[in-house]
C-alpha atoms as a PDB file:
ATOM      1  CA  UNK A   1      23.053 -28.782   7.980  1.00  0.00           C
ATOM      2  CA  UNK A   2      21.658 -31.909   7.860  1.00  0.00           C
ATOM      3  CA  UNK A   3      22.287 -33.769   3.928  1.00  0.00           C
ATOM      4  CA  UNK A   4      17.949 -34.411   4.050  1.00  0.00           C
ATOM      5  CA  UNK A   5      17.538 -30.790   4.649  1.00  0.00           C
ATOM      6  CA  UNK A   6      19.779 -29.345   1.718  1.00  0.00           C
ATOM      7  CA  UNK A   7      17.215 -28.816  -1.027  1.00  0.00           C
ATOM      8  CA  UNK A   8      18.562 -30.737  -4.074  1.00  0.00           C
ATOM      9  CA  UNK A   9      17.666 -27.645  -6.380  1.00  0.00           C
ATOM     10  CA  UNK A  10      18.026 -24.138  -5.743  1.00  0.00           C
ATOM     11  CA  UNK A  11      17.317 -21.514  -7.752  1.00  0.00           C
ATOM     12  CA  UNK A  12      17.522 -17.541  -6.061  1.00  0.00           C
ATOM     13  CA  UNK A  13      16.310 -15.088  -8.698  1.00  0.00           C
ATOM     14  CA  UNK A  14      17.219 -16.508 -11.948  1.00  0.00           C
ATOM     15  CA  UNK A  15      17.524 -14.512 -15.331  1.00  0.00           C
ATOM     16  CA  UNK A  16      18.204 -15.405 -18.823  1.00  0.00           C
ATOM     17  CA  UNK A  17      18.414 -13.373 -21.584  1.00  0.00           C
ATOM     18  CA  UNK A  18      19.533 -13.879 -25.404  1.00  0.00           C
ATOM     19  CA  UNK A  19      21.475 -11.855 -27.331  1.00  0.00           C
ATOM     20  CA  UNK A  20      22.716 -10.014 -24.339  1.00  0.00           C
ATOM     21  CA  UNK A  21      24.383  -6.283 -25.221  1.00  0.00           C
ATOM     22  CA  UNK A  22      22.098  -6.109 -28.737  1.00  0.00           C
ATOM     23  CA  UNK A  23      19.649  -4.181 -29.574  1.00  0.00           C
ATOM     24  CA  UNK A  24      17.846  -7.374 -30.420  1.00  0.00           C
ATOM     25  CA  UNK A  25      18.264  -8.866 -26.339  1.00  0.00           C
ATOM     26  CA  UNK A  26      15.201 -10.559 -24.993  1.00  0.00           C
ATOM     27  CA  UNK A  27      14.724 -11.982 -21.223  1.00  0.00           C
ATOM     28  CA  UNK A  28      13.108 -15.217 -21.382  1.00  0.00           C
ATOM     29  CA  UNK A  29      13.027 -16.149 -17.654  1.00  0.00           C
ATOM     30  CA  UNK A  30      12.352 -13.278 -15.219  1.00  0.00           C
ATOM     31  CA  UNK A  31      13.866 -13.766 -11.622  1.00  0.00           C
ATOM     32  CA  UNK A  32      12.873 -17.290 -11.367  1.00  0.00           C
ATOM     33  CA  UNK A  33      13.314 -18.511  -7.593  1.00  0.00           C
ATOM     34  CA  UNK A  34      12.277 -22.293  -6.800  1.00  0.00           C
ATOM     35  CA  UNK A  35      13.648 -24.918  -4.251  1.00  0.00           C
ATOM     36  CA  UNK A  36      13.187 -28.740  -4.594  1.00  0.00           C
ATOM     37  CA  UNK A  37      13.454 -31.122  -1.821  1.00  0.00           C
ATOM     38  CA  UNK A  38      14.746 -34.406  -1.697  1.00  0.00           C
ATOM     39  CA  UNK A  39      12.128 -36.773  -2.750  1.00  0.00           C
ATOM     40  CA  UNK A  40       9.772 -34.458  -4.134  1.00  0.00           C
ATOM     41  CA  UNK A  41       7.658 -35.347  -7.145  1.00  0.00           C
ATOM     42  CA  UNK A  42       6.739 -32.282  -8.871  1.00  0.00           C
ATOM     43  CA  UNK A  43       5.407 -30.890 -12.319  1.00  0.00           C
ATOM     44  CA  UNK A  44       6.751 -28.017 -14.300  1.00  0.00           C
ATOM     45  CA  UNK A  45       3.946 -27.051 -16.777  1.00  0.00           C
ATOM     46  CA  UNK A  46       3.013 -23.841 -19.001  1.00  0.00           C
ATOM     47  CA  UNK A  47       1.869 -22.845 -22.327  1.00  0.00           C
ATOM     48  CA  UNK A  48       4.215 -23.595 -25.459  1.00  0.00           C
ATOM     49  CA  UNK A  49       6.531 -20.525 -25.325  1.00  0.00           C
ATOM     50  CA  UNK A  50       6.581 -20.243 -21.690  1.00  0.00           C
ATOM     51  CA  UNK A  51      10.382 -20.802 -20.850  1.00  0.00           C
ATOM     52  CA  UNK A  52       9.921 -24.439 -19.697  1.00  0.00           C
ATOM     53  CA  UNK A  53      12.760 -25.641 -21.960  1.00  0.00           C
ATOM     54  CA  UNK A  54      14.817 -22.864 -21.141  1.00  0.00           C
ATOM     55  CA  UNK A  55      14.320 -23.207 -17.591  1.00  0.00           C
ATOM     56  CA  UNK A  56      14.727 -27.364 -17.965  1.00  0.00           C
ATOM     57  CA  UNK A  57      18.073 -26.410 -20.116  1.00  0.00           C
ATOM     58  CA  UNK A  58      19.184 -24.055 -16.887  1.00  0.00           C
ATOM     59  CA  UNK A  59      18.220 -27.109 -14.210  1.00  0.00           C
ATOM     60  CA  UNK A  60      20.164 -29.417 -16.452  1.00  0.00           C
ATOM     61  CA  UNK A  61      23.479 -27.581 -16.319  1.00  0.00           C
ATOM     62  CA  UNK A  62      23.518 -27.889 -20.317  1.00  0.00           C
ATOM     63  CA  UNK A  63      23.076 -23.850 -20.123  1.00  0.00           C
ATOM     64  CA  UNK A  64      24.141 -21.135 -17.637  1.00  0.00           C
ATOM     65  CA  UNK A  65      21.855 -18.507 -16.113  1.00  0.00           C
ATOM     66  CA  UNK A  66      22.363 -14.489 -17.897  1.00  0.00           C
ATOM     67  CA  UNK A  67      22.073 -14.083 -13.858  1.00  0.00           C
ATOM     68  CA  UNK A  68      20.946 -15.393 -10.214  1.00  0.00           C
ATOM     69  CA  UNK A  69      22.551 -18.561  -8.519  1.00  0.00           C
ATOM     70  CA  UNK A  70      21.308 -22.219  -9.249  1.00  0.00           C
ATOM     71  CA  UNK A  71      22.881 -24.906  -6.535  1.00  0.00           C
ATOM     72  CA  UNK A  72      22.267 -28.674  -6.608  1.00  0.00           C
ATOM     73  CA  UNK A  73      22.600 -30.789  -3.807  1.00  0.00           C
ATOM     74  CA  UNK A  74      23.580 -27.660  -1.981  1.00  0.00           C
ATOM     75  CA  UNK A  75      27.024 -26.457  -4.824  1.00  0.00           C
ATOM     76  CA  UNK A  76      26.706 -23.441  -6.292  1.00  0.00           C
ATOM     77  CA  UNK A  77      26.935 -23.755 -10.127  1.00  0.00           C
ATOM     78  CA  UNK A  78      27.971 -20.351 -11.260  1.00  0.00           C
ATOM     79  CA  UNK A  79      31.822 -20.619 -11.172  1.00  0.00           C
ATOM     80  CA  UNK A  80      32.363 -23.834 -12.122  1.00  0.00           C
ATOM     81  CA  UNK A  81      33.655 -24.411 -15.445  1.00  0.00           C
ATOM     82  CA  UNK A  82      32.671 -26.445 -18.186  1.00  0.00           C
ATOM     83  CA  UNK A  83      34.014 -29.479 -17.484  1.00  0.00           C
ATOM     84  CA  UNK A  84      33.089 -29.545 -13.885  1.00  0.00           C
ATOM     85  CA  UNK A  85      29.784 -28.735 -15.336  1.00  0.00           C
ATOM     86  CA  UNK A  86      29.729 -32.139 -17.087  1.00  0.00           C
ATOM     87  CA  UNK A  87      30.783 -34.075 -14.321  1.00  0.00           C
ATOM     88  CA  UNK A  88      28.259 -32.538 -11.681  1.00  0.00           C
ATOM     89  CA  UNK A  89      25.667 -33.245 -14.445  1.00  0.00           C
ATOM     90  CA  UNK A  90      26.630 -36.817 -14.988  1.00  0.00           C
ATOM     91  CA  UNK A  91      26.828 -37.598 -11.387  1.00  0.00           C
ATOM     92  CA  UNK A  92      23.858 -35.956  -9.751  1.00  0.00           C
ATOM     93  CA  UNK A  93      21.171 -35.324 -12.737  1.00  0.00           C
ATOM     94  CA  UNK A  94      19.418 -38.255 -14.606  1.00  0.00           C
ATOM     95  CA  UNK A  95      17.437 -37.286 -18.035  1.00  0.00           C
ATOM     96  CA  UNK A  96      14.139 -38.531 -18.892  1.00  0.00           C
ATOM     97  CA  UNK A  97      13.002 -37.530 -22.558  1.00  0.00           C
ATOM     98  CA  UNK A  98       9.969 -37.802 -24.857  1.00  0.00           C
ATOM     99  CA  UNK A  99      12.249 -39.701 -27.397  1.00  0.00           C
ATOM    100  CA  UNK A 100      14.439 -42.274 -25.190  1.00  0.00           C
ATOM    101  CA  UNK A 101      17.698 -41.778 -27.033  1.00  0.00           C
ATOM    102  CA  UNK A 102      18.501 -45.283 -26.832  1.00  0.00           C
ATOM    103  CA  UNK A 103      20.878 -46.630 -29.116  1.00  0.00           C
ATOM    104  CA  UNK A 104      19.291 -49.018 -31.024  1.00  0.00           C
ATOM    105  CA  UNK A 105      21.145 -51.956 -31.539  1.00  0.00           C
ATOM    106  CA  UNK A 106      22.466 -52.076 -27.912  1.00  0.00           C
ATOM    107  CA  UNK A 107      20.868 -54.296 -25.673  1.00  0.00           C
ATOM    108  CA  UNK A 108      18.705 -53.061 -22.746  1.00  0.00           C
ATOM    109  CA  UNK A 109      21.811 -53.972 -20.615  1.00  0.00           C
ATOM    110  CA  UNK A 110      24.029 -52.436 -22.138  1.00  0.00           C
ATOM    111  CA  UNK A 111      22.282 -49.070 -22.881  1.00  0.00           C
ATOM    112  CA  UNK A 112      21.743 -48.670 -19.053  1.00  0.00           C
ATOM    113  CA  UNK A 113      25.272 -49.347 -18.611  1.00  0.00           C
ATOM    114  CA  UNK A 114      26.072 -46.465 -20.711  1.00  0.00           C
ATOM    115  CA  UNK A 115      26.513 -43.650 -17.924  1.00  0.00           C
ATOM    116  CA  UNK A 116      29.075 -45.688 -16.389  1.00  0.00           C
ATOM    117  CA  UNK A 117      30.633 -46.453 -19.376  1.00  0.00           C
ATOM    118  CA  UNK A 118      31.544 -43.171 -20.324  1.00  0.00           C
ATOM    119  CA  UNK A 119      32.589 -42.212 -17.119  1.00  0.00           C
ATOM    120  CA  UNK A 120      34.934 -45.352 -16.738  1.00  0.00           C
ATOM    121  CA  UNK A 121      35.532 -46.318 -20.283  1.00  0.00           C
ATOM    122  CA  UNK A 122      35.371 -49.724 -20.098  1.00  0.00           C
ATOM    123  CA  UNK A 123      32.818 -52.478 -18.758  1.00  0.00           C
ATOM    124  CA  UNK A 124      33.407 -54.094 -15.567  1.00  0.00           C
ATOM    125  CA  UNK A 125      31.274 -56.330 -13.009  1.00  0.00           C
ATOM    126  CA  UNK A 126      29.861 -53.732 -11.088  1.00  0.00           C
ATOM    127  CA  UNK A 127      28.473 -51.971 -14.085  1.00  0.00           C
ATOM    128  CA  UNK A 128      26.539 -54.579 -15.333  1.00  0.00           C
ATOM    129  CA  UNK A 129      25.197 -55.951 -11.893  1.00  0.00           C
ATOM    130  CA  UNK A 130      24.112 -52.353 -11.256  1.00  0.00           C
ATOM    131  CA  UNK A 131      22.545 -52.050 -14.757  1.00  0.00           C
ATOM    132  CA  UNK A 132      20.846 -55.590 -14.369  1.00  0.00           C
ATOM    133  CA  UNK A 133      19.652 -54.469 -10.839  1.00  0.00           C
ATOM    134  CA  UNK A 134      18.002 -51.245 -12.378  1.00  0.00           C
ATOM    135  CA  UNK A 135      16.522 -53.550 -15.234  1.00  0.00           C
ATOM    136  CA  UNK A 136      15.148 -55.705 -12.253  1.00  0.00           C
ATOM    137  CA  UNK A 137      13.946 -52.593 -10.718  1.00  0.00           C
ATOM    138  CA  UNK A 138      12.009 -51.489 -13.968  1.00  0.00           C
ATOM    139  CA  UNK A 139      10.397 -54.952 -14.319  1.00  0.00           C
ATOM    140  CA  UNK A 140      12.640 -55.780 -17.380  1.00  0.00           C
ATOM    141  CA  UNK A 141      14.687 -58.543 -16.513  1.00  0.00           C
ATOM    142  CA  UNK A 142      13.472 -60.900 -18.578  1.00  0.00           C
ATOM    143  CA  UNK A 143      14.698 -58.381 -21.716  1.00  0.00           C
ATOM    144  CA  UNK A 144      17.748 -57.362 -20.880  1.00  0.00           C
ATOM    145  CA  UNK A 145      19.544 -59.173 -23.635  1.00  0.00           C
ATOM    146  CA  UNK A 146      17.071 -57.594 -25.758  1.00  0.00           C
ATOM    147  CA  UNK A 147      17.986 -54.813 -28.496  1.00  0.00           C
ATOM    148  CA  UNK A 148      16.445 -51.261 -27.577  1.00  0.00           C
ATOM    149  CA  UNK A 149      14.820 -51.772 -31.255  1.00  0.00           C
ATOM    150  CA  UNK A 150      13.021 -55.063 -30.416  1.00  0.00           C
ATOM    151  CA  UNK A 151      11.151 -53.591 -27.863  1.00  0.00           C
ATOM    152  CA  UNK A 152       7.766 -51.892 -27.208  1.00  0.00           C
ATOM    153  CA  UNK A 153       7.675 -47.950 -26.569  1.00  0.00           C
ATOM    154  CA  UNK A 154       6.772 -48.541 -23.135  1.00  0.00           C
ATOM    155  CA  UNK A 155       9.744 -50.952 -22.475  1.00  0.00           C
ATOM    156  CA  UNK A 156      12.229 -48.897 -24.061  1.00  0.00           C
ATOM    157  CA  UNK A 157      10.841 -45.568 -21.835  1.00  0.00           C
ATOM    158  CA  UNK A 158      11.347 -48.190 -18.697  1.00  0.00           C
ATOM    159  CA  UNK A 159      14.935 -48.818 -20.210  1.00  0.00           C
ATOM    160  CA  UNK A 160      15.474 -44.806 -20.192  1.00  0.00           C
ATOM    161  CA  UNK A 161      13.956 -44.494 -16.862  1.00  0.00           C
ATOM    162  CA  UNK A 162      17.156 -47.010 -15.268  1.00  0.00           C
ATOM    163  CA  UNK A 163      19.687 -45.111 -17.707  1.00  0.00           C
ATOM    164  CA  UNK A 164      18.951 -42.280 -16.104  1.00  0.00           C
ATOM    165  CA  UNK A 165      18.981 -43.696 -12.499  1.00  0.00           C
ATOM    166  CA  UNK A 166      22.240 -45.417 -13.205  1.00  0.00           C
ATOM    167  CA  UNK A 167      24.754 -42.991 -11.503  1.00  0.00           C
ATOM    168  CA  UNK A 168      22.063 -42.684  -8.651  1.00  0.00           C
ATOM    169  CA  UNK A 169      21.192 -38.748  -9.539  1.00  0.00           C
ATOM    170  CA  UNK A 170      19.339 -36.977  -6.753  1.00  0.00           C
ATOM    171  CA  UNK A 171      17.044 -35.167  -9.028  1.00  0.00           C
ATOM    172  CA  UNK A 172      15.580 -36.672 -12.683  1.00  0.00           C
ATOM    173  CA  UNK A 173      14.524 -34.366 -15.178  1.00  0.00           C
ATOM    174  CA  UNK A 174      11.634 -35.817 -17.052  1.00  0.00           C
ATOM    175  CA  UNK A 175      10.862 -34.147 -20.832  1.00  0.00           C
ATOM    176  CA  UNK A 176       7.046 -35.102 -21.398  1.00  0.00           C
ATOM    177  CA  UNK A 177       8.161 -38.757 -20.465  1.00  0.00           C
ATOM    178  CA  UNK A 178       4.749 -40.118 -21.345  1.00  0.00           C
ATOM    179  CA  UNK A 179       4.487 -38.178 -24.616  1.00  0.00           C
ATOM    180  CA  UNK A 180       5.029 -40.824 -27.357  1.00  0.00           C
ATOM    181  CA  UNK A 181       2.870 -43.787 -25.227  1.00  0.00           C
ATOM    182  CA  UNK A 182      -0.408 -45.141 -25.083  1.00  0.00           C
ATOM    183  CA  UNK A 183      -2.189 -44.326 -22.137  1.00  0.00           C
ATOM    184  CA  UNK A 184      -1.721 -47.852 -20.684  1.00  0.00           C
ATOM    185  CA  UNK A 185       1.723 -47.391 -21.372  1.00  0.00           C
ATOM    186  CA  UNK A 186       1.897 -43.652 -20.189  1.00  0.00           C
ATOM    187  CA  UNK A 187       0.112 -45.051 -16.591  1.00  0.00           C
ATOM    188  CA  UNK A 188       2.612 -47.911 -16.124  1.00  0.00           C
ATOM    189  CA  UNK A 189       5.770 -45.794 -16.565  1.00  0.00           C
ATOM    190  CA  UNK A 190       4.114 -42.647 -15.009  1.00  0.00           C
ATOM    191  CA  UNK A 191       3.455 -45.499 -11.858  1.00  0.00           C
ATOM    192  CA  UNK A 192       7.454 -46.361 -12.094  1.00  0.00           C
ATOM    193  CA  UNK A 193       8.189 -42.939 -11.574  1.00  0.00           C
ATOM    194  CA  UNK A 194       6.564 -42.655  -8.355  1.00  0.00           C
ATOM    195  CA  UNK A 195       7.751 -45.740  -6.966  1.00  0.00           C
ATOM    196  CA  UNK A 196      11.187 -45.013  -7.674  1.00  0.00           C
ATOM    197  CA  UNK A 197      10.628 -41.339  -6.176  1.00  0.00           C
ATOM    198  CA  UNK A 198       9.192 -42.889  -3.488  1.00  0.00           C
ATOM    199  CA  UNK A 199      11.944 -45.753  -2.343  1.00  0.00           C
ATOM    200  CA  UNK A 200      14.989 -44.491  -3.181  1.00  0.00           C
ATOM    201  CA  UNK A 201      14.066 -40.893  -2.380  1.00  0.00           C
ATOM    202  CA  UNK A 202      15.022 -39.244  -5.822  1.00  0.00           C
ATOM    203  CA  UNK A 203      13.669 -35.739  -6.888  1.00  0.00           C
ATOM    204  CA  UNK A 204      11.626 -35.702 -10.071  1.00  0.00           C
ATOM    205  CA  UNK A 205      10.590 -32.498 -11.555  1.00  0.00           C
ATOM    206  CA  UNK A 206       8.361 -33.553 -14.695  1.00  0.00           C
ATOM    207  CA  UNK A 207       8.146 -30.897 -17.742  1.00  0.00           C
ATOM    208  CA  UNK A 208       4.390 -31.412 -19.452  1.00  0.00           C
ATOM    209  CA  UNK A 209       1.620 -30.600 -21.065  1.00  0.00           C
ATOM    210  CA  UNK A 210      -0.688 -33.168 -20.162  1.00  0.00           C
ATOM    211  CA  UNK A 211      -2.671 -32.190 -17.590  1.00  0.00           C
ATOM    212  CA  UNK A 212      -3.608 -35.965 -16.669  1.00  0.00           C
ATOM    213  CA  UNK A 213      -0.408 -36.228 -16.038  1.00  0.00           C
ATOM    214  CA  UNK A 214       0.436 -33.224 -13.763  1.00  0.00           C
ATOM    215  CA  UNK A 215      -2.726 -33.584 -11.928  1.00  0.00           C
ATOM    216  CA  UNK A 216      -0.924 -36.737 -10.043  1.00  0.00           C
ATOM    217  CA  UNK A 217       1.925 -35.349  -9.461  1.00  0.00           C
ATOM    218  CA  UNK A 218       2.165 -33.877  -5.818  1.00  0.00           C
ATOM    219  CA  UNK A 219       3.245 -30.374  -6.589  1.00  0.00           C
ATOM    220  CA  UNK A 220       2.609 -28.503  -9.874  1.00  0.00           C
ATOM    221  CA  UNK A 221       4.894 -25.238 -11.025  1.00  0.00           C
ATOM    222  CA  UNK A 222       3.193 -23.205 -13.452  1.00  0.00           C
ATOM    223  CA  UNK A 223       5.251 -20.971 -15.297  1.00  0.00           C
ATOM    224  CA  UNK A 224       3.226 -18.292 -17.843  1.00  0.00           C
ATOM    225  CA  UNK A 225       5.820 -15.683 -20.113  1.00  0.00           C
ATOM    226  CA  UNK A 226       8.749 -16.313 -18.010  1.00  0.00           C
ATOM    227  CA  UNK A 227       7.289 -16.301 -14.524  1.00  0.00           C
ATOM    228  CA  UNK A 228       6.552 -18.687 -11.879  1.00  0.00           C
ATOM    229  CA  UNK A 229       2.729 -17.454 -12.167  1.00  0.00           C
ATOM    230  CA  UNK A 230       1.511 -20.656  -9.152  1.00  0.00           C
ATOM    231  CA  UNK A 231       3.388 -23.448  -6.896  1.00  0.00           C
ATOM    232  CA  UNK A 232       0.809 -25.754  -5.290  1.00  0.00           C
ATOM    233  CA  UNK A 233       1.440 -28.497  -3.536  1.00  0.00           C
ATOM    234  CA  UNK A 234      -1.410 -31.554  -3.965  1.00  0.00           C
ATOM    235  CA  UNK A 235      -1.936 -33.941  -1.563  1.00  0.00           C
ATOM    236  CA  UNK A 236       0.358 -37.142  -1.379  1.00  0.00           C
ATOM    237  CA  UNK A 237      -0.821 -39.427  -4.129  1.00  0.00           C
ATOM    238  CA  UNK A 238      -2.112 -42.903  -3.584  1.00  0.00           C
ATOM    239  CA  UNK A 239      -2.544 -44.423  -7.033  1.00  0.00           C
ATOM    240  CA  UNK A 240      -2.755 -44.494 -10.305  1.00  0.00           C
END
């Protein structure tokens, strides 16, 4: 099969329970099945309590499914072990979050340099002209000597947004991205998004609650108590 036609998620009928074999067990996700393609921007949205972090924590390999299969960029998750976890995650997965996680005295540089540093454990060349590339990408150039701590909240959510891309993931996992910004701020990164989706062909499924937000997104997963409850797909979207 061709590599454009292997969906870059795949989830068949996925469970998870807590406290499995008590009397106090409880499913949280019931038989979730969803496929993402490469390139799609999408929106996974529900009421608080729905299973969206759960799910998010399942997509992100940082927690294993009670049962079903999840497979990304075609490999089948469920027998690897924890270590080949990690380095599937680090390679294919970038993370978006509400709170950046940047490390504050580290300049924009060198926190998008980060990925690779931990993989390689020490700096080289092609670390930092990739990281200064990204920064270039993200329309931060001109800051990437900067420290995370000297910038605005929309710079250092642009900052995030080429940490994640760093060890070119096929799919980015975006935790209410926009949360903590203005809604200049919230349109300009939500606008970076989509043009990175859009010319590098990365998948972007985008956990929120703002409805703004979804509503330009060009496919919106609703899950309600555990369930995939709608899947629509919008038309392609031309703006901001």
């Amino acid at each position: 099969m061709a590599e454009s036609l292997i969906p870059v998620l795949q989830l068949d009928n996925i469970h998870k329970s807590y406290g499995t074999g008590s009397a106090v067990e409880v499913e949280v996700l019931h038989g979730i099945s969803l496929q993402l393609q490469r390139g799609e921007f999408a929106a996974l949205i529900g009421p608080s309590g729905s299973g969206k972090s759960t799910l998010l924590n399942l997509i992100g390999l940082l927690d294993r499914p009670s049962q079903g299969q999840l497979l990304i960029d075609g490999e089948a998750t469920g027998r690897l072990d924890d270590s080949a976890l990690t380095r599937l995650r680090g390679r294919r997965i970038g993370f978006v979050f509400q709170h950046h996680h940047l490390i504050p005295a580290f300049t924009a540089l060198e926190n998008v340099m980060m990925p690779l540093l931990v993989e390689r454990g020490r700096p080289d060349d092609e670390m930092r002209e990739r990281a200064t590339m990204l920064l270039e990408q993200v329309g931060l150039s001109p800051q990437r000597n900067n420290k995370a701590n000297q910038m605005s909240g929309g710079q250092q959510q642009r900052v995030a947004i080429a940490r994640a891309l760093t060890m070119r993931p096929s799919l980015v996992l975006a935790d209410e991205p926009t949360g903590n910004l203005d809604t200049k701020s919230a349109d300009s990164v939500f606008a970076l998004m989509r043009e990175v989706s859009a010319s590098d062909q990365t998948t972007f499924l985008i956990v929120t609650h703002d409805a703004r937000l979804a509503a330009r997104c060009d496919r919106i997963i609703e899950l309600v108590d555990g369930s995939i409850v709608s899947d629509t797909q919008a038309p392609k979207f031309s703006g901001i």
